[in-house]
PDB file of N, CA and C in Angstrom:
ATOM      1  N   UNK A   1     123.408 114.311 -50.101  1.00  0.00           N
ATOM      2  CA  UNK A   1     124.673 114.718 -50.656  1.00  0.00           C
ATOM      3  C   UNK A   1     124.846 114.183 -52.075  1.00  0.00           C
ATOM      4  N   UNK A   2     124.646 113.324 -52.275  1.00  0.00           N
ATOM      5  CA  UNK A   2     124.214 112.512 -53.969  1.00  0.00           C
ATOM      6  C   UNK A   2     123.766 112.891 -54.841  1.00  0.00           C
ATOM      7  N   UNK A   3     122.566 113.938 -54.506  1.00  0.00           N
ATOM      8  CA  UNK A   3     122.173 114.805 -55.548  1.00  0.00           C
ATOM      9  C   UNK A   3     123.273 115.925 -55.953  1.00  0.00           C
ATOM     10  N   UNK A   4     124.260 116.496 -54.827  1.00  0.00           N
ATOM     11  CA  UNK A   4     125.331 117.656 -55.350  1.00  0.00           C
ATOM     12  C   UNK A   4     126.324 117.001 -56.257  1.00  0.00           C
ATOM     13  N   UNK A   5     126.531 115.340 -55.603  1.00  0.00           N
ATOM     14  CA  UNK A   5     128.011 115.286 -57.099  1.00  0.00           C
ATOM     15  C   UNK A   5     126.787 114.642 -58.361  1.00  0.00           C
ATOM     16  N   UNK A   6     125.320 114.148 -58.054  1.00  0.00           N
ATOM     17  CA  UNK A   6     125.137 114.204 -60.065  1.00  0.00           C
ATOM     18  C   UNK A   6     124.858 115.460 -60.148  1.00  0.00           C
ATOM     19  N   UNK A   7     124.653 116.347 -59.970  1.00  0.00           N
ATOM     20  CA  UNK A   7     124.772 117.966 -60.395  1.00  0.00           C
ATOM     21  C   UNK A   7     125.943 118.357 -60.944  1.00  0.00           C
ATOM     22  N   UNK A   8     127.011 118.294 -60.072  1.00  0.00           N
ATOM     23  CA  UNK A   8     128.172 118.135 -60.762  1.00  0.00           C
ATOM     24  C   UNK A   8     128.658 117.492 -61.961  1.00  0.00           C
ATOM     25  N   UNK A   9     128.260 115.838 -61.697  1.00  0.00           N
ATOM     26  CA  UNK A   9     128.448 115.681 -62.972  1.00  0.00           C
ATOM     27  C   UNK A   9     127.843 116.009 -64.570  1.00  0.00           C
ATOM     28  N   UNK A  10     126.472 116.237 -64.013  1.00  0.00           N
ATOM     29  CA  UNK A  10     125.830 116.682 -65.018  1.00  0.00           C
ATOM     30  C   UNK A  10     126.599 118.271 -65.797  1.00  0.00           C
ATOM     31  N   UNK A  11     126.918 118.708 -65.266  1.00  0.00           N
ATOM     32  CA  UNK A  11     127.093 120.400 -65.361  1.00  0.00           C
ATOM     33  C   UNK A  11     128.665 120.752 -65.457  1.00  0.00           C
ATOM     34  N   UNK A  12     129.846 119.288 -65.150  1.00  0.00           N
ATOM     35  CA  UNK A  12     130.896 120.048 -65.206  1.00  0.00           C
ATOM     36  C   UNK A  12     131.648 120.163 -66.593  1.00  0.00           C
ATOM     37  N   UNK A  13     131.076 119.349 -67.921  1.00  0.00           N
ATOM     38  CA  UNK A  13     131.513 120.394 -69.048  1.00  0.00           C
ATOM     39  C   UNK A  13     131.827 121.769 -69.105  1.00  0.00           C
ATOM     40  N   UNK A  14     129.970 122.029 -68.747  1.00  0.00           N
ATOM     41  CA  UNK A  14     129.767 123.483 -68.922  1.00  0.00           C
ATOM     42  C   UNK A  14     130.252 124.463 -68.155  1.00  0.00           C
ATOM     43  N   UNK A  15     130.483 123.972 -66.844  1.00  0.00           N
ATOM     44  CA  UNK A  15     130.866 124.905 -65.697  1.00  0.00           C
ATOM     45  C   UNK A  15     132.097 124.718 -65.218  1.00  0.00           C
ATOM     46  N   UNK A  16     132.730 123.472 -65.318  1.00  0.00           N
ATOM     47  CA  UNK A  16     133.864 122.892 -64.740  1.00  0.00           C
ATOM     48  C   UNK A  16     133.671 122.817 -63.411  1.00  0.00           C
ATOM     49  N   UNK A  17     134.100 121.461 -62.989  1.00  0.00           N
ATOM     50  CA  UNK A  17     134.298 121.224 -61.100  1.00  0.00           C
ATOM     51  C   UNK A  17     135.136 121.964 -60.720  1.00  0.00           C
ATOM     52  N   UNK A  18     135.704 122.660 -60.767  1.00  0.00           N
ATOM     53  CA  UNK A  18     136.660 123.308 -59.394  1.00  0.00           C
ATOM     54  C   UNK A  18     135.277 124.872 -59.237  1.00  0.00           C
ATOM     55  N   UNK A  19     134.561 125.171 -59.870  1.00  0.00           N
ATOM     56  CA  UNK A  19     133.802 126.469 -60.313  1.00  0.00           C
ATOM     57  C   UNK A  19     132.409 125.513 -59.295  1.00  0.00           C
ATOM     58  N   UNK A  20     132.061 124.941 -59.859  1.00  0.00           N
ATOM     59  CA  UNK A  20     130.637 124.059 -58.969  1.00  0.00           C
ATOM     60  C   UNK A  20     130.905 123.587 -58.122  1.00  0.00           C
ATOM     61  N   UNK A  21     132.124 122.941 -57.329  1.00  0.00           N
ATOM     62  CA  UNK A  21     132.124 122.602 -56.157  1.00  0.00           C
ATOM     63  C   UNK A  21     132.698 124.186 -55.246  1.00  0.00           C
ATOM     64  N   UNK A  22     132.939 125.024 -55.780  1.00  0.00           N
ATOM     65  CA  UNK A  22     133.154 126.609 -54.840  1.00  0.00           C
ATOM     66  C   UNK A  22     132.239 126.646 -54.367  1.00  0.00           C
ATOM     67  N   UNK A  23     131.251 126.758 -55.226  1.00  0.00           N
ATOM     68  CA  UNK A  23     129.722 127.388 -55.191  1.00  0.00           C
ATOM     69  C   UNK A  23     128.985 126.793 -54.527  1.00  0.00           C
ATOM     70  N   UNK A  24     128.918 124.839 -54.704  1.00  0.00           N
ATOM     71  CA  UNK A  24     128.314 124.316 -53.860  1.00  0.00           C
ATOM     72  C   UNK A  24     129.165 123.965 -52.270  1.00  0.00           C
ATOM     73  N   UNK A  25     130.137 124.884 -52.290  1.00  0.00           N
ATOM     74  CA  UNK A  25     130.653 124.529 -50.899  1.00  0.00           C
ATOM     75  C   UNK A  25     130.976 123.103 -50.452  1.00  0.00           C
ATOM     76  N   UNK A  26     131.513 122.384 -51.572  1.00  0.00           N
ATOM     77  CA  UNK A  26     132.000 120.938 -51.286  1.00  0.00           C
ATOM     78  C   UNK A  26     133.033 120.843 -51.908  1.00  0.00           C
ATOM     79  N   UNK A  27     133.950 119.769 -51.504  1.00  0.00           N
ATOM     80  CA  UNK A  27     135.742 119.846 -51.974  1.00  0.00           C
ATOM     81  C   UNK A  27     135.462 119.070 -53.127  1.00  0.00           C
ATOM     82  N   UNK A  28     136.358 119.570 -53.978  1.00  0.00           N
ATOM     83  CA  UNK A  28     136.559 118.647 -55.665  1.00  0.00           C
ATOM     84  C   UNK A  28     137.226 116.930 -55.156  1.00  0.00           C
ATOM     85  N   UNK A  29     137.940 116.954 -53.868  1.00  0.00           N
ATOM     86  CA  UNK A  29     138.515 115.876 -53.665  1.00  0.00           C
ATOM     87  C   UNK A  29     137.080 114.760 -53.451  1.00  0.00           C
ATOM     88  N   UNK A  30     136.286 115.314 -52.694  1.00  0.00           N
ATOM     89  CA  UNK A  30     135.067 114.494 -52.223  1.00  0.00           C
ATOM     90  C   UNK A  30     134.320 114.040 -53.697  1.00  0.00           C
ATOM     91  N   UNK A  31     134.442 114.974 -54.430  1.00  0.00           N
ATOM     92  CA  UNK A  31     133.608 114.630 -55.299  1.00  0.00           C
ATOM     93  C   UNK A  31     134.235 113.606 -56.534  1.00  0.00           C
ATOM     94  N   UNK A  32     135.796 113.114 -56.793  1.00  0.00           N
ATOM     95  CA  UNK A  32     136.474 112.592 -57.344  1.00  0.00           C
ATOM     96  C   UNK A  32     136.524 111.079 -56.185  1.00  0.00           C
ATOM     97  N   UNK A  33     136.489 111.041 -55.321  1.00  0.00           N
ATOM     98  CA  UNK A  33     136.036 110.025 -54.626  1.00  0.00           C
ATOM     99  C   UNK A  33     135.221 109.523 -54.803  1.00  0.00           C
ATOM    100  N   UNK A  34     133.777 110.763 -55.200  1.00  0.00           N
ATOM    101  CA  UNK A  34     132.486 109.768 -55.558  1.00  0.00           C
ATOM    102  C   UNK A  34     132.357 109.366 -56.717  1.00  0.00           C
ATOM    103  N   UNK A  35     133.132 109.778 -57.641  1.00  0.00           N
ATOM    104  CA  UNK A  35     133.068 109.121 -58.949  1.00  0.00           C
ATOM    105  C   UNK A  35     134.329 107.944 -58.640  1.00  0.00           C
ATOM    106  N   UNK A  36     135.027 108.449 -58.319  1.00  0.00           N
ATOM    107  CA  UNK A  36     135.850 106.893 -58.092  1.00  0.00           C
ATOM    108  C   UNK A  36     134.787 105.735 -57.764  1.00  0.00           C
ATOM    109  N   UNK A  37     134.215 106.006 -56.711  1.00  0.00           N
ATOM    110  CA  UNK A  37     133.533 104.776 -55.930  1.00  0.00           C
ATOM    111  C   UNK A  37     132.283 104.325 -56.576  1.00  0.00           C
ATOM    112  N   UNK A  38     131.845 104.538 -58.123  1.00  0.00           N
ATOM    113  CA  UNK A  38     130.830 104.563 -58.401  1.00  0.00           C
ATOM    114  C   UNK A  38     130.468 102.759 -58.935  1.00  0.00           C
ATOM    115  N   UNK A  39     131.675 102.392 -59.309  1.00  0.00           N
ATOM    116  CA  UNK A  39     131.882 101.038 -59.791  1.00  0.00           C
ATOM    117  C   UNK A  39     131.388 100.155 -58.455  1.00  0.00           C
ATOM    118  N   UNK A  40     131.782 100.502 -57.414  1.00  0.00           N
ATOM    119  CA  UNK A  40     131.717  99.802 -56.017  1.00  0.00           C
ATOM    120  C   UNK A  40     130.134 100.096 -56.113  1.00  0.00           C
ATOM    121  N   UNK A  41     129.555 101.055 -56.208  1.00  0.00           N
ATOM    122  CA  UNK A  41     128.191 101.259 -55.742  1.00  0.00           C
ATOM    123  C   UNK A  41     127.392 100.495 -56.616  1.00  0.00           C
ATOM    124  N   UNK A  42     127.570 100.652 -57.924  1.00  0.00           N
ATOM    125  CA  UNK A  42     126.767  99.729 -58.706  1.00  0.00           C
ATOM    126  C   UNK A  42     126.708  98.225 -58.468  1.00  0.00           C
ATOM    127  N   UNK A  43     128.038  97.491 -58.151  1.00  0.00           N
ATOM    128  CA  UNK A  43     128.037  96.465 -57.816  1.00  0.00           C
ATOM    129  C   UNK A  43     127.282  96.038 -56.386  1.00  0.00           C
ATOM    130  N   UNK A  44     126.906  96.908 -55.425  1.00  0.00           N
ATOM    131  CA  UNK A  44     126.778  96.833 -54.360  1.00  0.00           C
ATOM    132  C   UNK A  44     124.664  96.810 -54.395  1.00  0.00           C
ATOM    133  N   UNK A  45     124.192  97.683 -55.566  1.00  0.00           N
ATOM    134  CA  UNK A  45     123.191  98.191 -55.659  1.00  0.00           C
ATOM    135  C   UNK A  45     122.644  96.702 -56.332  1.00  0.00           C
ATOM    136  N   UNK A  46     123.158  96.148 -56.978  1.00  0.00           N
ATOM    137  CA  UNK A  46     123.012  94.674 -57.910  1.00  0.00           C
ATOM    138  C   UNK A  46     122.759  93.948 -56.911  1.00  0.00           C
ATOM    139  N   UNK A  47     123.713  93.855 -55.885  1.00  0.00           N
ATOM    140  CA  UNK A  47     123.677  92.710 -54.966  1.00  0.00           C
ATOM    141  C   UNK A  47     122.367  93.113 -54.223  1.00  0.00           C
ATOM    142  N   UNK A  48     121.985  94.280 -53.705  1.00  0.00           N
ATOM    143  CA  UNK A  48     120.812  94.477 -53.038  1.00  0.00           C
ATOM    144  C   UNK A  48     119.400  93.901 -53.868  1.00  0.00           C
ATOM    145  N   UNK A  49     119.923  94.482 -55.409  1.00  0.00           N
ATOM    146  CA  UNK A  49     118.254  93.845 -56.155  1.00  0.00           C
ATOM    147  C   UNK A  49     118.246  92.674 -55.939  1.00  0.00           C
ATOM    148  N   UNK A  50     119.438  91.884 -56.312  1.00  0.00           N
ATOM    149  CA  UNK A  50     119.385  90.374 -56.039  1.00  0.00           C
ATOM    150  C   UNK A  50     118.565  89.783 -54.813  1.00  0.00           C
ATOM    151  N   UNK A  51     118.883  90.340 -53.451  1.00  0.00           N
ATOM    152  CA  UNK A  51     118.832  89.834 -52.449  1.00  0.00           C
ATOM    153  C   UNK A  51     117.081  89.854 -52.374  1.00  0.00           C
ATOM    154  N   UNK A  52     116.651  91.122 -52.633  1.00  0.00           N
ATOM    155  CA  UNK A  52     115.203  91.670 -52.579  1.00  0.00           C
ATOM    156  C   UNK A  52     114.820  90.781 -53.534  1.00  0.00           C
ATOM    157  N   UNK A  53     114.758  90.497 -54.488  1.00  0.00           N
ATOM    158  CA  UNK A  53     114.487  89.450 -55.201  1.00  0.00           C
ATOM    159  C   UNK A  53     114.244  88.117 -54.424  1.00  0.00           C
ATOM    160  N   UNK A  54     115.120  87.619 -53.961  1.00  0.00           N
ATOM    161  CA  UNK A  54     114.690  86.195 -53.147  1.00  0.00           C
ATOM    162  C   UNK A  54     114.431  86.246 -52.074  1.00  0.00           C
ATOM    163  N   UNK A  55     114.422  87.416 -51.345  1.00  0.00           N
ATOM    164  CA  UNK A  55     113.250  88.002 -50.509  1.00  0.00           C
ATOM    165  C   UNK A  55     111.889  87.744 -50.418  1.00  0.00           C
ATOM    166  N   UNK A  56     111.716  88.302 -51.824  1.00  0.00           N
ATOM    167  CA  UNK A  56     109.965  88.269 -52.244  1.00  0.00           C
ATOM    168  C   UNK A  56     109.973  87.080 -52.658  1.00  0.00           C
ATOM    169  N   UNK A  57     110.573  86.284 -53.140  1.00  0.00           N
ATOM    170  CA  UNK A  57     110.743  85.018 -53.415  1.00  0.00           C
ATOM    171  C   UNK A  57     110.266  83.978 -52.707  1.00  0.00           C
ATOM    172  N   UNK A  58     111.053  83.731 -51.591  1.00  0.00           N
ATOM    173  CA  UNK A  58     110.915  83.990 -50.207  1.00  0.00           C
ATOM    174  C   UNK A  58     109.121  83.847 -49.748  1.00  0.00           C
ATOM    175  N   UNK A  59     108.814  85.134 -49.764  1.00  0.00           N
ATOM    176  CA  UNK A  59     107.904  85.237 -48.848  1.00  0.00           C
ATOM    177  C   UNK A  59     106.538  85.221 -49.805  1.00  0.00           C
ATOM    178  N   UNK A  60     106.713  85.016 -51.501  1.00  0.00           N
ATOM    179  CA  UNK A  60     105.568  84.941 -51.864  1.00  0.00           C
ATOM    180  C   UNK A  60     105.699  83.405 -51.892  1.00  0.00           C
ATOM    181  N   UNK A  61     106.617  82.520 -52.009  1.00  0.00           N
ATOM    182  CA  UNK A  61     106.612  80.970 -52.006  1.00  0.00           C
ATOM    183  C   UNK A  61     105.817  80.238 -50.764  1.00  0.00           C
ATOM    184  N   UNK A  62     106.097  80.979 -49.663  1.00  0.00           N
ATOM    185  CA  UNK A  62     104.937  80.943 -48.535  1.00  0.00           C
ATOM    186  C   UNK A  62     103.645  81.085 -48.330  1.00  0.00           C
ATOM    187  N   UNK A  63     103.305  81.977 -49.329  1.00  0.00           N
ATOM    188  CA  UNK A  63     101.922  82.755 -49.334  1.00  0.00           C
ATOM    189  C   UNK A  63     101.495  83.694 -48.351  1.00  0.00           C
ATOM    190  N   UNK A  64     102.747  84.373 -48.429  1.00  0.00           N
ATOM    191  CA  UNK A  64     102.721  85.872 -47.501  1.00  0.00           C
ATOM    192  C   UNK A  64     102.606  85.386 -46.146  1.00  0.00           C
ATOM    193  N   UNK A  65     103.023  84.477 -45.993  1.00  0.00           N
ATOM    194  CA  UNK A  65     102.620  84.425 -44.424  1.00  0.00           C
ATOM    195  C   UNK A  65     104.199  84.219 -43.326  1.00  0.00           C
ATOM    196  N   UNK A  66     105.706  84.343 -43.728  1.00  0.00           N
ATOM    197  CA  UNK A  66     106.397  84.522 -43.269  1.00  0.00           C
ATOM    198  C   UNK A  66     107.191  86.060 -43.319  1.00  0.00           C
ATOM    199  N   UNK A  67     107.157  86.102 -41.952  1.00  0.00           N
ATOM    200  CA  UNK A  67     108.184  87.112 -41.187  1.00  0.00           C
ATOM    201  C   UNK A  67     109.249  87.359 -41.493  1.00  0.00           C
ATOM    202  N   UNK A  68     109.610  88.564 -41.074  1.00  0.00           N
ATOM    203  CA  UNK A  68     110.724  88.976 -41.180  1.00  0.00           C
ATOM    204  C   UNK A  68     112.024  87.706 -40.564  1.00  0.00           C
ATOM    205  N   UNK A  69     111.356  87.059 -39.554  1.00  0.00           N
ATOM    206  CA  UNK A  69     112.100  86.383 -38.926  1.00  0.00           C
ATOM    207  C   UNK A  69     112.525  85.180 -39.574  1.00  0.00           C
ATOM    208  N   UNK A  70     111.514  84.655 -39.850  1.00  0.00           N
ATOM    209  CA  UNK A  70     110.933  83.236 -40.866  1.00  0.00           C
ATOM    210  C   UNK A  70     112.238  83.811 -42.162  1.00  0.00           C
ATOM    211  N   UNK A  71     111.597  84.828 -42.604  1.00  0.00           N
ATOM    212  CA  UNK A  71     113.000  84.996 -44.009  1.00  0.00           C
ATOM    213  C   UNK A  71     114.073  85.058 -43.830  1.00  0.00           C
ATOM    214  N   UNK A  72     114.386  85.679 -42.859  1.00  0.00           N
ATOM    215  CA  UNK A  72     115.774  85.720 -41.798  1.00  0.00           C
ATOM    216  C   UNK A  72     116.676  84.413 -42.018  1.00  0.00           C
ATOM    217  N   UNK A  73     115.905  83.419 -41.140  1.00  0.00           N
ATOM    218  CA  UNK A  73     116.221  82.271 -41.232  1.00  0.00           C
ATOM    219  C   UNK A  73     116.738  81.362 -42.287  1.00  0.00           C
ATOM    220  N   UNK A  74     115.326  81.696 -43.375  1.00  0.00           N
ATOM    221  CA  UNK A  74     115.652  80.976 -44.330  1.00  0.00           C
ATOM    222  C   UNK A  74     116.805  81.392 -45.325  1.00  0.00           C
ATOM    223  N   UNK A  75     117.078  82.529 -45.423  1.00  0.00           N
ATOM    224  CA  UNK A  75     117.977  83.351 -46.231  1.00  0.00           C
ATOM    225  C   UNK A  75     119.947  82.538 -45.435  1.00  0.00           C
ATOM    226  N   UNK A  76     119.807  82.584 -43.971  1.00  0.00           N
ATOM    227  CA  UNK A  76     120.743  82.229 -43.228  1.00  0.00           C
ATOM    228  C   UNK A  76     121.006  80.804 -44.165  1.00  0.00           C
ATOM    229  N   UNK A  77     119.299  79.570 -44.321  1.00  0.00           N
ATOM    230  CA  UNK A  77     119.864  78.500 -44.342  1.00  0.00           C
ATOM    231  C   UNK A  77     120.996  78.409 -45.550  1.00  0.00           C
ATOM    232  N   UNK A  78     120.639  78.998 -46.480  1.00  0.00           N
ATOM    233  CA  UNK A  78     120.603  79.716 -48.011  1.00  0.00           C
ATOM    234  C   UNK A  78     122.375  79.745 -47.840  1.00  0.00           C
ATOM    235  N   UNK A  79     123.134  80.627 -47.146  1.00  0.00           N
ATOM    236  CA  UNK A  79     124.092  80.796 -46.762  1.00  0.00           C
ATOM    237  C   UNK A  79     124.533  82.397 -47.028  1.00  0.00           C
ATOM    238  N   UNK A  80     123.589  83.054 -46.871  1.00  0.00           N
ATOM    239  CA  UNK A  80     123.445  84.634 -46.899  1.00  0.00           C
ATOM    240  C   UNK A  80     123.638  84.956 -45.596  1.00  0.00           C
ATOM    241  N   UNK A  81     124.351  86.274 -45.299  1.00  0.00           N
ATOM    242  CA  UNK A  81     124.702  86.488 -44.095  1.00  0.00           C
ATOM    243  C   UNK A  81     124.240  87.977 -44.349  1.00  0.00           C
ATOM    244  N   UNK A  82     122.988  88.258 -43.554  1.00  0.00           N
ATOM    245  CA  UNK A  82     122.537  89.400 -43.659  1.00  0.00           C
ATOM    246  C   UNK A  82     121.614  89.975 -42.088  1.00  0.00           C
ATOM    247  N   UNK A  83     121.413  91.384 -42.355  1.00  0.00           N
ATOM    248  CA  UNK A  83     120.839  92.073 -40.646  1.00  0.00           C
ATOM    249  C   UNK A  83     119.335  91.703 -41.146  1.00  0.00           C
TER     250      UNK A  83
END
């Protein structure tokens, strides 16, 4: 679905959103939501590089030899609360 609102955004100079979301059969409301929420996503996308970061961190400080479980842990001791 992500690819229809940057289409949108890409294109609604030229075409205007109420004309591209007809066409693509999706509500202008949905798609003003996803630009609303875009601030949230970026911040959210940061926190993921971060995390992946001391992830590999993590598990190359070991020498590849801890688990999913092993990182688990250690990330917990860390005070990260993650699945």
């Amino acid at each position: 679905m992500t690819g229809r609102w940057d289409f949108i955004s890409a294109y609604r100079a030229e075409f205007g959103v109420q004309r591209i979301c007809r066409v693509l059969g999706v509500s202008r409301s949905g798609y003003y939501r996803w630009l609303g929420g875009a601030g949230a996503r970026q911040v959210r996308r940061a926190a993921d590089d971060a995390l992946v970061a001391e992830i590999r961190e993590i598990h190359a400080g070991h020498r590849g030899t801890y688990g999913v479980r092993r990182v688990h842990a250690e990330l917990r001791a860390f005070g990260h609360t993650v699945n």
